[in-house]
Protein backbone atom coordinates (compact mmCIF):
# COMPACT_ATOMS: atom_id res chain seq x y z
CA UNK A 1 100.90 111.05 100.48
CA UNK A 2 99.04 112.36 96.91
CA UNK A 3 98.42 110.79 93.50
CA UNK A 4 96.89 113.64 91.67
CA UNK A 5 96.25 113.87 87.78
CA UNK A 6 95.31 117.49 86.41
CA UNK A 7 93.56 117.55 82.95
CA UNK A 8 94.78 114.12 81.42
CA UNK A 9 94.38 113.35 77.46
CA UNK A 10 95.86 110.80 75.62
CA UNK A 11 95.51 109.15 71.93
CA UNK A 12 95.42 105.55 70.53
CA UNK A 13 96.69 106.25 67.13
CA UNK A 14 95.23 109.19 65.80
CA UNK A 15 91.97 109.55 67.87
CA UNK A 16 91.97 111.30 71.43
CA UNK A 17 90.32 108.59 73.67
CA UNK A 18 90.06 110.68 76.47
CA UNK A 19 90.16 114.22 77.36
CA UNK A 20 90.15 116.81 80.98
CA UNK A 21 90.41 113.48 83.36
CA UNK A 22 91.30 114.41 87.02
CA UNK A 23 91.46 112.92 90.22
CA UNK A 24 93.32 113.74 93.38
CA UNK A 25 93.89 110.59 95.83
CA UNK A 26 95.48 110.35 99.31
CA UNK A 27 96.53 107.57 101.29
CA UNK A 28 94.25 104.90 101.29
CA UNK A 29 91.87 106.04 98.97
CA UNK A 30 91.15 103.64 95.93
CA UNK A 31 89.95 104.91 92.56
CA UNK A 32 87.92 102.18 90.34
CA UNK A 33 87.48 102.89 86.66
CA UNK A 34 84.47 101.37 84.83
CA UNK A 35 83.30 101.21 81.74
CA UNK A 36 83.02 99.09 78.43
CA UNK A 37 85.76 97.76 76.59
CA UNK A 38 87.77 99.96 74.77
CA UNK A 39 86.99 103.11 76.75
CA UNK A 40 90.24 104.07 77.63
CA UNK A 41 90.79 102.47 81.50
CA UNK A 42 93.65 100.80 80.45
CA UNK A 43 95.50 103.29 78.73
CA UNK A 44 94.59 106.05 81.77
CA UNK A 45 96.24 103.09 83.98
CA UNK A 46 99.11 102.75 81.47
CA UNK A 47 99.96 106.73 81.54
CA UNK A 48 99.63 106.92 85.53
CA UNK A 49 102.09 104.25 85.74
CA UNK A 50 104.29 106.25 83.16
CA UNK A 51 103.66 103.05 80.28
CA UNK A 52 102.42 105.51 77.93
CA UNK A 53 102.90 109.34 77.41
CA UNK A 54 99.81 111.32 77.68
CA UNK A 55 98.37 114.16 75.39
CA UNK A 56 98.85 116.38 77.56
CA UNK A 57 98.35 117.08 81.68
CA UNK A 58 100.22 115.75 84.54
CA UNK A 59 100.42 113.10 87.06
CA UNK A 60 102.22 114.01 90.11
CA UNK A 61 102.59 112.18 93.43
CA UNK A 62 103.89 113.63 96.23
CA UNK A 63 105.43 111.12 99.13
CA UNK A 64 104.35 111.33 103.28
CA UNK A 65 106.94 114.28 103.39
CA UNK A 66 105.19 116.39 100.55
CA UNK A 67 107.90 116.07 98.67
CA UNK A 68 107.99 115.16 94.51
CA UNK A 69 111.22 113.72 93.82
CA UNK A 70 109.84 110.57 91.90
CA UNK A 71 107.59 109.91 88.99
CA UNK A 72 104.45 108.41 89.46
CA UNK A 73 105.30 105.42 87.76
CA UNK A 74 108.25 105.02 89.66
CA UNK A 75 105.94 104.61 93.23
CA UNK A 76 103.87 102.40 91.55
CA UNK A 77 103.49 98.93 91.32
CA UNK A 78 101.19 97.64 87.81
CA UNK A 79 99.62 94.72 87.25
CA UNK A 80 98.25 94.31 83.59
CA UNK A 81 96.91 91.41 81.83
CA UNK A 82 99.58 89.65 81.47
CA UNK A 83 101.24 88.32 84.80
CA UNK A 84 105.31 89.51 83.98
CA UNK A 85 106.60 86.06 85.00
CA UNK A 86 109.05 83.99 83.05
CA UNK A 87 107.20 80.68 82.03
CA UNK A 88 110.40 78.42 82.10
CA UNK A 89 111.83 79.71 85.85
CA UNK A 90 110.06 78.50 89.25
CA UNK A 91 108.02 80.61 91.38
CA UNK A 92 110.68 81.28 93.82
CA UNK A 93 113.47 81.98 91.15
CA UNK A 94 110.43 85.07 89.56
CA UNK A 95 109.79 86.48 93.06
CA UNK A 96 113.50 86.39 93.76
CA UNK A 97 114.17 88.01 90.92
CA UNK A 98 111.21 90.94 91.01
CA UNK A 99 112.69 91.49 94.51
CA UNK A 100 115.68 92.24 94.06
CA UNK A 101 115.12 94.50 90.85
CA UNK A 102 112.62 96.21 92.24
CA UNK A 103 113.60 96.91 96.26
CA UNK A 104 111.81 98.88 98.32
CA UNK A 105 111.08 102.49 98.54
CA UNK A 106 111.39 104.51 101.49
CA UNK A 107 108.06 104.25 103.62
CA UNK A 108 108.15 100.11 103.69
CA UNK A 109 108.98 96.93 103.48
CA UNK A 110 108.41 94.00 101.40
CA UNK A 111 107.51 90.73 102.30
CA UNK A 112 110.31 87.65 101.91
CA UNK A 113 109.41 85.45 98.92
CA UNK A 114 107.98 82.89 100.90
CA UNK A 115 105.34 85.03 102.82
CA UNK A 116 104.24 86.68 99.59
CA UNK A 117 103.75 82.80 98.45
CA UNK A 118 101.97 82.27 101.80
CA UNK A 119 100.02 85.48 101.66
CA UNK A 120 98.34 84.35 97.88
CA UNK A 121 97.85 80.79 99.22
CA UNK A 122 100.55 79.11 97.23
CA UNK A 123 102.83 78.32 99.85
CA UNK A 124 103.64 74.63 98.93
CA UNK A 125 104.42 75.15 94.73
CA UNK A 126 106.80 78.04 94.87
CA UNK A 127 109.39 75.10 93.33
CA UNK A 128 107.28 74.59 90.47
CA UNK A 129 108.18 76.24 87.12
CA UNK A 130 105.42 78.98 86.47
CA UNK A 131 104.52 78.10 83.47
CA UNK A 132 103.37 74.80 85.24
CA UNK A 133 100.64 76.58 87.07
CA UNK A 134 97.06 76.73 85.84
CA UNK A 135 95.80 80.25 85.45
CA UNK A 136 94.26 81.06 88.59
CA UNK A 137 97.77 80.27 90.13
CA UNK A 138 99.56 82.46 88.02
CA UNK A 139 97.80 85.25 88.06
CA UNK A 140 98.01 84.63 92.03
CA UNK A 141 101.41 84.52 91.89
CA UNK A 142 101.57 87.52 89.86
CA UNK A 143 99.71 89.46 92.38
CA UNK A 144 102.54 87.86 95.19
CA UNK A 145 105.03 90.15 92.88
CA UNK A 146 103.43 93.56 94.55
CA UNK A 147 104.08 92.25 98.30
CA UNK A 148 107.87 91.46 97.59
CA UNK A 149 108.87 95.23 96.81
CA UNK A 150 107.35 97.80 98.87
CA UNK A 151 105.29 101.05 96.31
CA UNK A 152 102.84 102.97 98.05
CA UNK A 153 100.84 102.57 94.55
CA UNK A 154 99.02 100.12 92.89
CA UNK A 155 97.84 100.24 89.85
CA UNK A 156 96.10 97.16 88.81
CA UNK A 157 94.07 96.25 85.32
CA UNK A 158 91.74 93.93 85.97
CA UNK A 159 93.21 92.35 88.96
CA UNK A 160 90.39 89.64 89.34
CA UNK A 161 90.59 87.98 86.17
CA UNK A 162 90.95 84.16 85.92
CA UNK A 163 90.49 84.15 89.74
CA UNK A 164 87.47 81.88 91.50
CA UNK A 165 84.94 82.93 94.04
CA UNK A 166 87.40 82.72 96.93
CA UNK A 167 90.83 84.02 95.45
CA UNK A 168 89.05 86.97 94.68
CA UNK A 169 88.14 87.50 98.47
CA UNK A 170 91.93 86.99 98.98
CA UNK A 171 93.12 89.71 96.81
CA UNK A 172 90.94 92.14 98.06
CA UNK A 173 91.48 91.75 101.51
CA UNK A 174 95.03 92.41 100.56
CA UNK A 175 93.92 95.50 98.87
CA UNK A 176 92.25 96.81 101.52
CA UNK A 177 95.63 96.14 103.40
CA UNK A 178 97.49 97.87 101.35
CA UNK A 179 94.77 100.81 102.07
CA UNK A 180 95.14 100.23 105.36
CA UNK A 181 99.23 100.58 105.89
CA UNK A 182 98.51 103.70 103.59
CA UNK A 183 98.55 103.03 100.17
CA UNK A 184 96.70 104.54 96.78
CA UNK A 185 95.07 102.06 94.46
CA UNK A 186 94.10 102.64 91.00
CA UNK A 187 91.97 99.56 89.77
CA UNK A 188 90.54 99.20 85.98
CA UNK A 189 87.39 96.63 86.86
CA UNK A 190 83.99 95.40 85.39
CA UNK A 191 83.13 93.95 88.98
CA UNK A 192 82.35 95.38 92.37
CA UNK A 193 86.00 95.03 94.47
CA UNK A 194 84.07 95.98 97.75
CA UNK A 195 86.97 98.24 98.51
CA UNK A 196 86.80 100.98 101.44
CA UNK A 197 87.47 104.40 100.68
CA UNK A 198 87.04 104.36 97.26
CA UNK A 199 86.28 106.34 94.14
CA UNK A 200 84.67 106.11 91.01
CA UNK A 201 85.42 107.10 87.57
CA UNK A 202 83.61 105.72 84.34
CA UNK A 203 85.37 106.30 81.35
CA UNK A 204 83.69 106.77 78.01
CA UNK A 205 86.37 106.81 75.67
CA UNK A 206 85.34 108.08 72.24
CA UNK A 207 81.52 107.98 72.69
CA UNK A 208 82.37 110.81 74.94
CA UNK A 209 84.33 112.86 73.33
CA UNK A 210 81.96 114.92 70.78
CA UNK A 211 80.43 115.82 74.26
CA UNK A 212 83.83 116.82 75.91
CA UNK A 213 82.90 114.31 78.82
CA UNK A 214 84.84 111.12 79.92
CA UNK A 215 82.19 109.86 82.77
């Protein structure tokens, strides 16, 4: 299994954020971006998962076979700021739903609803409404939406955020699962994940770009 991008640009509005980014990952490597605000990780996360079209380049990934017949995007799970959970519908009735509109792709199988709810810790409020839920549970329960539908890929943007000290531990020992059974992550970050196998890129956005470098 390969995630590879080949000479990536892409614009916000009129400016070219970044230009000639590349990376080539198999499975269970990790890739962390870093850099400040505003230096294009989350758009480079937002064209890998086929959000946004780039400038120009390619993103290809290539399955356990070798073979290309889906997008990038379309092996790939994302996890942006916001948490893609209907406020007004229980926890169970979101992860129900994400299950079963998602599936699984050949290579693996998701977890049932209430061992991803087990899995993030949350085992005993999956009949609340989400929108009950402080932050830190949401966003857990967000992350609970990548274990329901198997995608060799994550893609995750700032996948920490509103988490404490020990939820944080949580989600990266599911990470390094994830690694583990095989599977690419992409991570946009401005803390240390203590991930195995993994790669750095720092992205400079346009401070970089009168010097043709992105990091």
């Amino acid at each position: 299994m390969h995630l590879y991008a080949e000479n990536l640009a892409a614009r916000r509005g009129e400016d070219l954020i970044f230009s000639n980014v590349s990376f080539n990952l198999a499975g269970g490597d990790a890739l962390v971006l870093t850099g400040r605000n505003g230096s294009g990780k989350s758009t480079l996360l937002r064209v890998v998962a086929g959000l946004l079209r780039q400038e120009k380049g390619r993103v290809v990934f290539t399955d356990s076979k070798g073979e290309s017949d889906h997008p990038a995007g379309e092996a790939s799970h994302y996890l942006g700021h916001r948490n893609a959970m209907k406020s007004e519908l229980t926890v169970v009735e979101n992860l129900a739903f994400w299950k079963t509109f998602l599936g699984d792709m050949a290579g693996g199988l998701g977890l049932d609803v209430d061992e991803t709810a087990e899995a993030v810790g949350l085992a005993g409020i999956t009949h609340l409404p989400f929108g009950y839920l402080s932050a830190g549970q949401q966003r857990r329960i967000a992350f609970a939406k990548l274990l329901v539908a198997y995608r060799p890929i994550w893609i995750l943007d700032e996948p920490t955020a509103a988490l404490d000290a020990g939820a944080e531990r949580l989600f990266v020992d599911l990470i390094t699962a994830h690694q583990k059974n095989g599977g690419i992550v992409l991570a946009a970050t401005h803390q240390p994940l203590g991930l195995e196998n993994v790669q750095e890129m720092r992205m400079t956005g346009f401070a970089g770009m009168s010097a043709g470098v992105w990091g």
